[in-house]
Protein backbone atom coordinates (compact mmCIF):
# COMPACT_ATOMS: atom_id res chain seq x y z
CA UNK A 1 -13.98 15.40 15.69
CA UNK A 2 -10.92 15.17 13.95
CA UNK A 3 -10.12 15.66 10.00
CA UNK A 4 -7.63 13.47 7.90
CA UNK A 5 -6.96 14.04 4.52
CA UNK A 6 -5.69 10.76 2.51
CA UNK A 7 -4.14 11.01 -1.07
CA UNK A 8 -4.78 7.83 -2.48
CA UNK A 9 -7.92 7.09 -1.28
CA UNK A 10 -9.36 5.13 -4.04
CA UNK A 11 -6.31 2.49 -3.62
CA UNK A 12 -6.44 -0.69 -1.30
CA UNK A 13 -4.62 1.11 1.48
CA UNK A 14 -6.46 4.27 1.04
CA UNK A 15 -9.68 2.50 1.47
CA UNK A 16 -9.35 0.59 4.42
CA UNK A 17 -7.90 3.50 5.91
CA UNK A 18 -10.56 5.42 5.30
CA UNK A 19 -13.08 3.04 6.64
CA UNK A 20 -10.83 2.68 9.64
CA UNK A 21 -10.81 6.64 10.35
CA UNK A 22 -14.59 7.10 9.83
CA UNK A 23 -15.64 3.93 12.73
CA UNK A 24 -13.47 6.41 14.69
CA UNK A 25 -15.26 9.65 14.21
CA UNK A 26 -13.40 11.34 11.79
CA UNK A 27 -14.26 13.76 9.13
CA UNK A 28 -12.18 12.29 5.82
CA UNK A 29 -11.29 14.18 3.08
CA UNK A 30 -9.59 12.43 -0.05
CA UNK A 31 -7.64 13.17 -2.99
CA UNK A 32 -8.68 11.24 -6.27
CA UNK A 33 -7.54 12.02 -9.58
CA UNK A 34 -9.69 12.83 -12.79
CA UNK A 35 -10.52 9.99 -14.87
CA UNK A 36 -12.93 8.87 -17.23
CA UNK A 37 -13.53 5.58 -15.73
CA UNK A 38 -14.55 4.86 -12.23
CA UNK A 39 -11.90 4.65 -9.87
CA UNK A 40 -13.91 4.71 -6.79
CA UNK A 41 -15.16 1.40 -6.59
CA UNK A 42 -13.34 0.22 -3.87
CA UNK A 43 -15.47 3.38 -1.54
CA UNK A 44 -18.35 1.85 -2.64
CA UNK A 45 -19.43 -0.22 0.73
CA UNK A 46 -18.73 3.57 2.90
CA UNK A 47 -21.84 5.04 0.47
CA UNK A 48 -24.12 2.32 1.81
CA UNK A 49 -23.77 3.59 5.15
CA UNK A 50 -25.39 7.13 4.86
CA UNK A 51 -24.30 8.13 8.90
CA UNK A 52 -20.36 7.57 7.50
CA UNK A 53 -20.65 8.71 4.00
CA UNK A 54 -21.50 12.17 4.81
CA UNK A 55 -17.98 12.21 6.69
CA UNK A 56 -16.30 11.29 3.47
CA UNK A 57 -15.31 14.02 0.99
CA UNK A 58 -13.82 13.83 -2.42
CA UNK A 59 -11.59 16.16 -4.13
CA UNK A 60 -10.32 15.67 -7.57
CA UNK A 61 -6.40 16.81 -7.53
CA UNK A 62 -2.83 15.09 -8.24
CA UNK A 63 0.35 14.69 -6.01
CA UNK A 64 1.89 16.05 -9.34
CA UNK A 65 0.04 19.51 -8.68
CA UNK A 66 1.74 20.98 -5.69
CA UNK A 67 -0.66 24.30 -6.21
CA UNK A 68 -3.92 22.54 -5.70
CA UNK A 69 -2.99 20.67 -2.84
CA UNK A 70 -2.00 23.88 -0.70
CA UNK A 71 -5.27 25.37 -2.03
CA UNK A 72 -7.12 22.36 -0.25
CA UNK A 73 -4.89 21.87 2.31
CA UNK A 74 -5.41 25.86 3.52
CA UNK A 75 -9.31 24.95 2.76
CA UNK A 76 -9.64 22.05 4.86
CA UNK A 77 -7.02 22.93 7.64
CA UNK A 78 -6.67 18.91 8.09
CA UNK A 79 -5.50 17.31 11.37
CA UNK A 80 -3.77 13.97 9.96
CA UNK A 81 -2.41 13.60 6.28
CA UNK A 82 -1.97 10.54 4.69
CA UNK A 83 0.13 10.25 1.72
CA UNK A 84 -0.30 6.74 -0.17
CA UNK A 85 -0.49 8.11 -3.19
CA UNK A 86 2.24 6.51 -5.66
CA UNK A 87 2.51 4.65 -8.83
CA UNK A 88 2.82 1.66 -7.27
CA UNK A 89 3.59 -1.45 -9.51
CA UNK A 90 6.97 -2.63 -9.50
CA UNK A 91 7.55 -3.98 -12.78
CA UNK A 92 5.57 -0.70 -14.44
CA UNK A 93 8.31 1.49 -12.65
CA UNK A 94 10.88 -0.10 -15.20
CA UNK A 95 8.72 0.88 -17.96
CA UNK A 96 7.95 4.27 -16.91
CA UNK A 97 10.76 5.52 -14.52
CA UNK A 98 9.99 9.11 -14.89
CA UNK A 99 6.39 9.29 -14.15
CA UNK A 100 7.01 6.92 -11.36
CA UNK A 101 9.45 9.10 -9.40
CA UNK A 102 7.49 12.33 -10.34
CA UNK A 103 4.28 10.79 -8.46
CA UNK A 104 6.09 8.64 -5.98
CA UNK A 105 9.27 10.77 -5.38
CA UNK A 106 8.33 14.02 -5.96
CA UNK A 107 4.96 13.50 -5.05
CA UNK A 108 5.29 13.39 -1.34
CA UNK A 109 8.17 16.39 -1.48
CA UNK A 110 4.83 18.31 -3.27
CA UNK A 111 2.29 17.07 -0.05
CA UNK A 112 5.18 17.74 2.52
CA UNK A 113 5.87 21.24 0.98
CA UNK A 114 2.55 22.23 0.52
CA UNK A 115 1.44 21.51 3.94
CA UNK A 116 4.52 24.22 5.30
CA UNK A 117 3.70 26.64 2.63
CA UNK A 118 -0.50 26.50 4.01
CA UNK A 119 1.27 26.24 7.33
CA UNK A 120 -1.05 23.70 8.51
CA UNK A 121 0.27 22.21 11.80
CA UNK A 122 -0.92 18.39 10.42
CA UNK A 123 0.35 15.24 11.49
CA UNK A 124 2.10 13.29 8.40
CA UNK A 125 2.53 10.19 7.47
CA UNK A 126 4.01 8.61 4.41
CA UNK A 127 3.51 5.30 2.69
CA UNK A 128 7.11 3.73 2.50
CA UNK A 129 8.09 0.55 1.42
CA UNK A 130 9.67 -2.83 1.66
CA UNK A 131 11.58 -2.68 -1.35
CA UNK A 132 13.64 0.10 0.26
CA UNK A 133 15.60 -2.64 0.88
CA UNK A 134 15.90 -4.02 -2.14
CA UNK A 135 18.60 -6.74 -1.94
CA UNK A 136 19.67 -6.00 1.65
CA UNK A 137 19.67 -9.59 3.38
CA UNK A 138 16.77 -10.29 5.64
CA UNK A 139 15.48 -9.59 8.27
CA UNK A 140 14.84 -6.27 7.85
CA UNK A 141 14.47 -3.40 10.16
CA UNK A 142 14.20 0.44 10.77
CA UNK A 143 18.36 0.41 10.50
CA UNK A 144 18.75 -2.02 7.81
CA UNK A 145 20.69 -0.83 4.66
CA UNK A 146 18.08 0.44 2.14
CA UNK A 147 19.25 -0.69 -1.29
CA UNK A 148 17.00 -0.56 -3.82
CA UNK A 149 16.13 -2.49 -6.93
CA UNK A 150 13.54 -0.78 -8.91
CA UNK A 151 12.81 3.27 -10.31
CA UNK A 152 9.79 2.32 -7.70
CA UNK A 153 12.00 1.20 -4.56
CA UNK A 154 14.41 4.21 -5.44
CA UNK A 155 11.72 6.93 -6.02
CA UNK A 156 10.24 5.87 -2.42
CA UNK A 157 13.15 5.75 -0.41
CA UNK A 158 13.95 9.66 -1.57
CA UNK A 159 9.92 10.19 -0.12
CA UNK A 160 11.65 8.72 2.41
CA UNK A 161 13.96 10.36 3.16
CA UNK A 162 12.18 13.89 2.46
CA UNK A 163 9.91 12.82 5.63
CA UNK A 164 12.75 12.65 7.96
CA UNK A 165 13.96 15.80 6.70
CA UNK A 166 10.98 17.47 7.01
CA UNK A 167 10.79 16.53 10.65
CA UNK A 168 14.25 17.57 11.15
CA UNK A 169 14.29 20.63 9.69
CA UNK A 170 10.80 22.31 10.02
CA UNK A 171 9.70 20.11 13.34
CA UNK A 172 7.09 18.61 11.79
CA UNK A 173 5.10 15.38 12.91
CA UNK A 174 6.17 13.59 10.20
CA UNK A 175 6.18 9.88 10.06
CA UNK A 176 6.91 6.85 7.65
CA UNK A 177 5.71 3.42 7.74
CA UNK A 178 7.88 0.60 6.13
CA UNK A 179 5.16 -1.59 4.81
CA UNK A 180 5.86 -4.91 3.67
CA UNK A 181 3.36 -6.64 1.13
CA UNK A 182 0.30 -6.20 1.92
CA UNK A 183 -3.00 -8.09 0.41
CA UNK A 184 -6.34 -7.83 0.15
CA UNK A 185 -9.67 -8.83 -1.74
CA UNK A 186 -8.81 -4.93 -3.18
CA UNK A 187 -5.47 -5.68 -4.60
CA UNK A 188 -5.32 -4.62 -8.06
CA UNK A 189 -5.79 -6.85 -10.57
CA UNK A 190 -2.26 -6.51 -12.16
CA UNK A 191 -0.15 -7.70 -9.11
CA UNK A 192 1.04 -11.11 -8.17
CA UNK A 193 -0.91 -11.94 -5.86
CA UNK A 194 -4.16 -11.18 -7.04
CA UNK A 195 -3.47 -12.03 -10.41
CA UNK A 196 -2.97 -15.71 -8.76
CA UNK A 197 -6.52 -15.47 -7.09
CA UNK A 198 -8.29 -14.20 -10.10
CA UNK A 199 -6.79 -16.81 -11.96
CA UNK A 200 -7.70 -19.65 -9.59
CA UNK A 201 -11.47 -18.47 -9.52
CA UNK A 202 -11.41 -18.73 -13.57
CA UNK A 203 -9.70 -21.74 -14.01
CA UNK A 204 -12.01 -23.47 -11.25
CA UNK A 205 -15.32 -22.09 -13.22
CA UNK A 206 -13.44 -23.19 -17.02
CA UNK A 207 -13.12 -19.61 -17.94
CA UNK A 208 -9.36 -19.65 -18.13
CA UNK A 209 -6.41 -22.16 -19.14
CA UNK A 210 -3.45 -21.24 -17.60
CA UNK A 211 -1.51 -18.46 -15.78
CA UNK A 212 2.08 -17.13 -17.06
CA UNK A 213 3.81 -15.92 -14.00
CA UNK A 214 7.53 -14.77 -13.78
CA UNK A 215 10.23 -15.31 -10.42
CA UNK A 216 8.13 -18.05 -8.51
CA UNK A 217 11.03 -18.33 -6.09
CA UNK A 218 10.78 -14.44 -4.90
CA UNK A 219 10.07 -14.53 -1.51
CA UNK A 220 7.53 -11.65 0.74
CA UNK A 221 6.40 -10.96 3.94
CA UNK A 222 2.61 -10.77 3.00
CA UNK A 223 0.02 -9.62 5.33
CA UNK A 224 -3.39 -7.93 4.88
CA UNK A 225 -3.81 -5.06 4.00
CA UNK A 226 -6.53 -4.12 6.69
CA UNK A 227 -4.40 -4.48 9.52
CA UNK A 228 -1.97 -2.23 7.93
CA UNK A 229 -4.14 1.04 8.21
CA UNK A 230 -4.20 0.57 12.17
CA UNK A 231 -0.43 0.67 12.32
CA UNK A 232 -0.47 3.84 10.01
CA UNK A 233 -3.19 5.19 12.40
CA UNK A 234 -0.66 3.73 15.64
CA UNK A 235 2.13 5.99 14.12
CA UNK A 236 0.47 8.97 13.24
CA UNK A 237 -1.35 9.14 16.88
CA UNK A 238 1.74 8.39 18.89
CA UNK A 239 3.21 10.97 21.48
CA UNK A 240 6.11 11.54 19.31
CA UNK A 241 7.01 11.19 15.78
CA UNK A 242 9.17 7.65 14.76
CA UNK A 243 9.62 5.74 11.64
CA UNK A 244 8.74 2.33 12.02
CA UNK A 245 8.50 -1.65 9.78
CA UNK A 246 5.61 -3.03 9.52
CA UNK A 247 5.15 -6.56 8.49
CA UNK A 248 4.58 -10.41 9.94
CA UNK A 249 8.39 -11.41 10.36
CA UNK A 250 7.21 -14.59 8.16
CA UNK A 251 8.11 -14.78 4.16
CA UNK A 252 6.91 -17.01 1.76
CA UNK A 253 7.24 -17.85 -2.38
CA UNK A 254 4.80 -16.94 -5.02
CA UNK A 255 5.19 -20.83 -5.47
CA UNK A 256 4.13 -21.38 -1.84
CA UNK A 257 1.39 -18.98 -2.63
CA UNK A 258 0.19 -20.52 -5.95
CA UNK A 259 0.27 -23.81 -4.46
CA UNK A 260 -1.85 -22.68 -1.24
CA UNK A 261 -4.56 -20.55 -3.46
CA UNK A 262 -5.10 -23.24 -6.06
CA UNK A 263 -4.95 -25.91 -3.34
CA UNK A 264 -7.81 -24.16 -1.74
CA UNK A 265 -10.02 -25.16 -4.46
CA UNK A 266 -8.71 -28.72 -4.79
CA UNK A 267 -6.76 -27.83 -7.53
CA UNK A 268 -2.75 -28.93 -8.54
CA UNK A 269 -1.14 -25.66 -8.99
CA UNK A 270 1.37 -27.33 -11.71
CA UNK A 271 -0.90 -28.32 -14.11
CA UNK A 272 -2.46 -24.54 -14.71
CA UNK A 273 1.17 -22.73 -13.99
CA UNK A 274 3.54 -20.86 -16.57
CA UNK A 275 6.59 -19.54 -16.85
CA UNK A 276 7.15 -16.12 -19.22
CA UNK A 277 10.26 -14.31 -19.26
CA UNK A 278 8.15 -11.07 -19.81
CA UNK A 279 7.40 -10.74 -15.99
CA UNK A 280 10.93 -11.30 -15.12
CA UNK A 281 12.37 -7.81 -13.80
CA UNK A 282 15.61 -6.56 -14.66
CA UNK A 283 16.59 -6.56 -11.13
CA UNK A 284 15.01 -9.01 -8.74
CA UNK A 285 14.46 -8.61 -5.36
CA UNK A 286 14.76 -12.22 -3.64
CA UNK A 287 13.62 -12.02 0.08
CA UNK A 288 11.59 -9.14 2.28
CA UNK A 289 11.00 -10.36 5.91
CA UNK A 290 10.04 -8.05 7.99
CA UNK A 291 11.40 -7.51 11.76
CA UNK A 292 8.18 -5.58 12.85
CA UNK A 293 9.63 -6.08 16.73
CA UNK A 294 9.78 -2.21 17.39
CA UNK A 295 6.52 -2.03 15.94
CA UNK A 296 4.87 -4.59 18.39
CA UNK A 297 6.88 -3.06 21.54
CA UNK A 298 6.62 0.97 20.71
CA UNK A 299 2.68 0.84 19.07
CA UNK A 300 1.76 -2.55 20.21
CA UNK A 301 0.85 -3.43 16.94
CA UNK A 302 0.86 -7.12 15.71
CA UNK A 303 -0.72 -8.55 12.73
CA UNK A 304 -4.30 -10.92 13.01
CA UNK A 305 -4.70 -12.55 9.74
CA UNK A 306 -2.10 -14.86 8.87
CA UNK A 307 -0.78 -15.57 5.39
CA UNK A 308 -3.08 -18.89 4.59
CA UNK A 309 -6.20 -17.23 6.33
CA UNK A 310 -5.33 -14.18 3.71
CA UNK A 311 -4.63 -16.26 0.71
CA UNK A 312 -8.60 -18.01 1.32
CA UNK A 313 -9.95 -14.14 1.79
CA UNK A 314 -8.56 -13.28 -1.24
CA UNK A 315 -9.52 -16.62 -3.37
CA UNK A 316 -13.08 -16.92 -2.18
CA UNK A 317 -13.06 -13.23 -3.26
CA UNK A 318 -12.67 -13.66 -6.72
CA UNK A 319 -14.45 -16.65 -6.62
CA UNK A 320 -17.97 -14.87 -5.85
CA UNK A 321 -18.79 -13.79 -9.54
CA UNK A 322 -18.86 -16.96 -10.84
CA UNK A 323 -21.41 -18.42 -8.29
């Protein structure tokens, strides 16, 4: 039986991946930070299955507390280390730059440094991300320029770069995944995407008038967020350590999404969409496509929801409340 340790479980990513680990036998330990609201909802469906639940362990910590995580990491001796802990949102990175490299940035130097201090021979991997790139033209690949656009795309391509050092200078398994957008039922609440879904479920039920959006011409690479965690899983388990995109190699617009989600409920996007300047960012990012080909041929990973399959999951999500 193997052990993994995730930071940033209680995030979309970290709880499909820990779902994903446990149907595979694994022990799962996960770091969650103290709050004084529930932040463990999204676990919720592993505590209803007793024989899997008593694989999962919870430890309250921060990325931003190098000490405590070599305390647990010399506790639990963990096989496989996750790191997808971050401060994640874009547009929030421009508001708070410095907290936003200090858990994103520094963060995964702290997980990647406290795993040599404990000297615990674990396999690594860390969450990277699409807007690496930044305004680099598309597609993108393992060798495309990374050129950031954000505090967020900047603070993750230095926990980027930390991982390839790390394997290059201490020989550690040490691996990063270059997620593009990823979805889910799971996403928060504050980003695009969902915001979009929530919205159509309220406007259908006449909860809600209208939705203020900002660049409805940026275009992603979305894909869901559960296939994801098997490529992160592909990576870490592979005979030797590689970096490596994931993504669908297809883009599309929040306007292509918007129309799509509120077309799903017989509804005319147009009518119910805004425009506000105030979720406009200072430096736009205009197309992520993915060019997940080494992906497919090194892990043989390939996506199996595609993006109108993910943008009905997601809508009939948010739709359940109000039935």
């Amino acid at each position: 039986m193997r052990t993994a340790f995730i930071t940033g479980i209680s995030g979309q990513d970290g709880s499909y991946l820990a779902e994903f680990l446990l149907a595979r036998g694994y022990t799962v330990h996960g770091l969650v930070r103290r709050s004084s609201s529930v932040t463990t909802w999204r676990l919720d469906g592993i505590y209803e299955a007793p024989q899997e639940a008593e694989r999962l362990i919870l430890h309250y910590g921060d990325v931003t507390d190098g000490v405590s995580l070599s305390r647990l990491f010399a506790e639990i001796r963990p096989d496989e280390v996750y790191n997808l802990a971050a401060q994640s949102h874009v547009m929030v990175s421009f508001q708070l730059p410095e907290a936003t490299a200090d858990a994103t940035a520094l963060g995964a130097l702290r997980v990647l440094e406290a795993l040599r201090a404990a000297s615990v021979d674990a396999r690594f991997y860390q969450a990277s991300s699409s807007e690496m790139f930044g305004s680099t033209p598309p597609p993108q690949n393992e060798i495309s320029r990374l050129h950031p656009r954000s505090p967020y795309g900047v603070s993750k391509v230095f926990a980027h770069h930390a991982t390839v050092n790390y394997r290059e200078a201490y020989d550690m398994f040490a691996v990063s995944g270059i997620l593009f957008n990823h979805e889910s039922p799971r996403r928060g609440e504050t980003f695009v995407t969902r915001k979009i879904t929530r919205a159509v479920a309220a406007i259908e039920a006449g909860r809600q008038e209208h939705l203020y959006l900002g660049n409805l011409d940026a275009r992603r690479d979305w894909g869901f967020a559960g296939d994801y965690v098997d490529a992160m899983w592909r990576m870490v388990t592979a005979d030797e350590p590689a970096d490596f995109v994931i993504g669908t190699g297809v883009a599309h617009s929040v306007r292509e999404f918007c129309e799509l989600a509120f077309g799903h409920v017989g509804l005319d996007w147009e009518r119910y969409v805004r425009h506000d300047d105030r979720y406009e960012r200072p430096a736009e990012v205009e197309n992520l496509v993915a060019d997940a080909s080494a992906a497919e041929a090194q892990l043989g990973w390939t996506p199996t929801v595609d993006f109108a399959s993910l943008v009905a999951m997601m809508v009939e999500a948010d739709r359940a409340p109000y039935r």
